[in-house]
C-alpha atoms as a PDB file:
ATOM      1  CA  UNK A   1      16.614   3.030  11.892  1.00  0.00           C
ATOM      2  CA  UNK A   2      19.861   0.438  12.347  1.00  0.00           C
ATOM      3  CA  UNK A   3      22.018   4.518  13.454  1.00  0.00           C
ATOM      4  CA  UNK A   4      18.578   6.404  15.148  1.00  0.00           C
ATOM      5  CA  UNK A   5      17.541   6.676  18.544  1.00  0.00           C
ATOM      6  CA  UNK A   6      14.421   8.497  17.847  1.00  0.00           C
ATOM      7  CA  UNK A   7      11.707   8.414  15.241  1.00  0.00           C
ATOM      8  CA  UNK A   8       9.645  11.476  14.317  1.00  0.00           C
ATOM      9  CA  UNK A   9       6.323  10.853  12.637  1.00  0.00           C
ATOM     10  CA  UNK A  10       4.191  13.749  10.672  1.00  0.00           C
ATOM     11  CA  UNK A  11       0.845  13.470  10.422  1.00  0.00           C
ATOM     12  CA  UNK A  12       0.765  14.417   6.866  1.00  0.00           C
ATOM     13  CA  UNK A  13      -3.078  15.664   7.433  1.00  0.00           C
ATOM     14  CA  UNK A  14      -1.807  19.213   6.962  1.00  0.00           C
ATOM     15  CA  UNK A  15      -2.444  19.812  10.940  1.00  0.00           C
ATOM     16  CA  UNK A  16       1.283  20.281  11.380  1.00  0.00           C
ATOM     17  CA  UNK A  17       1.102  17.947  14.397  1.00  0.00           C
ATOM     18  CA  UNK A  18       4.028  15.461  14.965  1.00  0.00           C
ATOM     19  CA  UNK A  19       5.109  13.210  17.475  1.00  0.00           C
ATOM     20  CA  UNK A  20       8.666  11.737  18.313  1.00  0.00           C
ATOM     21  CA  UNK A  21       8.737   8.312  19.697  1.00  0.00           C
ATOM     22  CA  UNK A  22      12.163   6.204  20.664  1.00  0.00           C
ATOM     23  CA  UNK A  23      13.224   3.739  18.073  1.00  0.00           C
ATOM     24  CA  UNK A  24      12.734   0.224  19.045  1.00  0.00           C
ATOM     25  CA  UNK A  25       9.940   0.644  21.574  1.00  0.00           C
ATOM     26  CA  UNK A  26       7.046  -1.715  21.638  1.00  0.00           C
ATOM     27  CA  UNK A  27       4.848   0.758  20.463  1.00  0.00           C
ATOM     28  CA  UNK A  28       6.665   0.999  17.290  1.00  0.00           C
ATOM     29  CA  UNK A  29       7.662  -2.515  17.391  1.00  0.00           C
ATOM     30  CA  UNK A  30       3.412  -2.756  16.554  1.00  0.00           C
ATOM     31  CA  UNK A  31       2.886  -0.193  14.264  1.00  0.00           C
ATOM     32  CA  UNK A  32       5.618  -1.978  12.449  1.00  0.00           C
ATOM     33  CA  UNK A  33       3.651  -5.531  12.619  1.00  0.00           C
ATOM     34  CA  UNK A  34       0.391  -4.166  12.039  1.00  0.00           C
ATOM     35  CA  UNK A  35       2.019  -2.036   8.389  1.00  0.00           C
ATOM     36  CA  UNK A  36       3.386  -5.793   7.597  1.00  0.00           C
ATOM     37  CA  UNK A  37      -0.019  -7.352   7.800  1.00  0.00           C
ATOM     38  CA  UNK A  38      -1.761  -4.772   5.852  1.00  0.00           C
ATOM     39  CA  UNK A  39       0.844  -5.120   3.231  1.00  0.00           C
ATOM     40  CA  UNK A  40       0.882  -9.222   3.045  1.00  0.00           C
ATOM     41  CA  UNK A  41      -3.214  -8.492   2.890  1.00  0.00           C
ATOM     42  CA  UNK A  42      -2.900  -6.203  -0.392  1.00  0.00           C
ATOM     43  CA  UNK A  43      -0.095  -8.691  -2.179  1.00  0.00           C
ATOM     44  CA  UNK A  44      -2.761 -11.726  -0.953  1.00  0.00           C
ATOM     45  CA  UNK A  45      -4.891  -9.914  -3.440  1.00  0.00           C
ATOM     46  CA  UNK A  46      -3.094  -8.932  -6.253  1.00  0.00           C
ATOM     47  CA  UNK A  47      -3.730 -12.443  -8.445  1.00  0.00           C
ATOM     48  CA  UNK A  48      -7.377 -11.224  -8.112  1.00  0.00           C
ATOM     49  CA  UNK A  49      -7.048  -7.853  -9.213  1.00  0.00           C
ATOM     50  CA  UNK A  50      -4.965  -9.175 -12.159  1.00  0.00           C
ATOM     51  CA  UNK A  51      -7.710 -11.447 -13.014  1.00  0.00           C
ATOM     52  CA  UNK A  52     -10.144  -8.523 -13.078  1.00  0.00           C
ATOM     53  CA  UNK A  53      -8.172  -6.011 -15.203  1.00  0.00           C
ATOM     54  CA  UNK A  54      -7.532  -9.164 -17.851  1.00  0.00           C
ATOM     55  CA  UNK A  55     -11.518  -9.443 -17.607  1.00  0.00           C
ATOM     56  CA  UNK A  56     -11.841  -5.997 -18.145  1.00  0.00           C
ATOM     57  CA  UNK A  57      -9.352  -5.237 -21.252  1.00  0.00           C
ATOM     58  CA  UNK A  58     -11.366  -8.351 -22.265  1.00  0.00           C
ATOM     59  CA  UNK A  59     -14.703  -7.035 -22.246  1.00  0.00           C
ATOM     60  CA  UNK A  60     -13.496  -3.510 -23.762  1.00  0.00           C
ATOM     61  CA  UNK A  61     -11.852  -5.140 -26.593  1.00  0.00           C
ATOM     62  CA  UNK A  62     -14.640  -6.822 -27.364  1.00  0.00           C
ATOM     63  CA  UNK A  63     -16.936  -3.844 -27.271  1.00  0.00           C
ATOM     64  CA  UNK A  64     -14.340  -1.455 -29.271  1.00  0.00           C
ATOM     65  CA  UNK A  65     -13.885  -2.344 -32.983  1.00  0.00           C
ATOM     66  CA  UNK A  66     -10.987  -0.517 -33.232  1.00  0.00           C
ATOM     67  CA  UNK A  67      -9.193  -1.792 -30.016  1.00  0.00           C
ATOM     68  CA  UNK A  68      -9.360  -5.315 -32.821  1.00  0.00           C
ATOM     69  CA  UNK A  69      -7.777  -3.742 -35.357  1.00  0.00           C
ATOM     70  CA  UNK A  70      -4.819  -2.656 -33.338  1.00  0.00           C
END
């Protein structure tokens, strides 16, 4: 972005529709912000989906004989 003017976004829906906004507007400025916050929300959760894939492997091991052995 630091050597662009202009930022052109794809919808990636197959639609073949794009749009081509200027680089540093407040509108992107947003979208930026709001991509941020989603992202801090999904790392906020990642000690919990740790917890639940340990509690998981847990309760499979237990229930496979062979998973002991191993």
């Amino acid at each position: 972005m630091k050597y662009h003017t202009l930022l052109l976004t794809l919808t990636g829906d197959g639609s073949s529709r794009w749009t081509l906004s200027r680089v540093g507007t407040a509108e992107e400025r947003m979208g930026i912000d709001r991509e941020i916050i989603t992202l801090e929300n999904k790392l906020a959760e990642v000690v919990m989906w740790e917890r639940r894939v340990k509690e998981l492997d847990g309760l499979l091991t237990a229930q496979d004989p062979q998973a002991a052995k191993v």
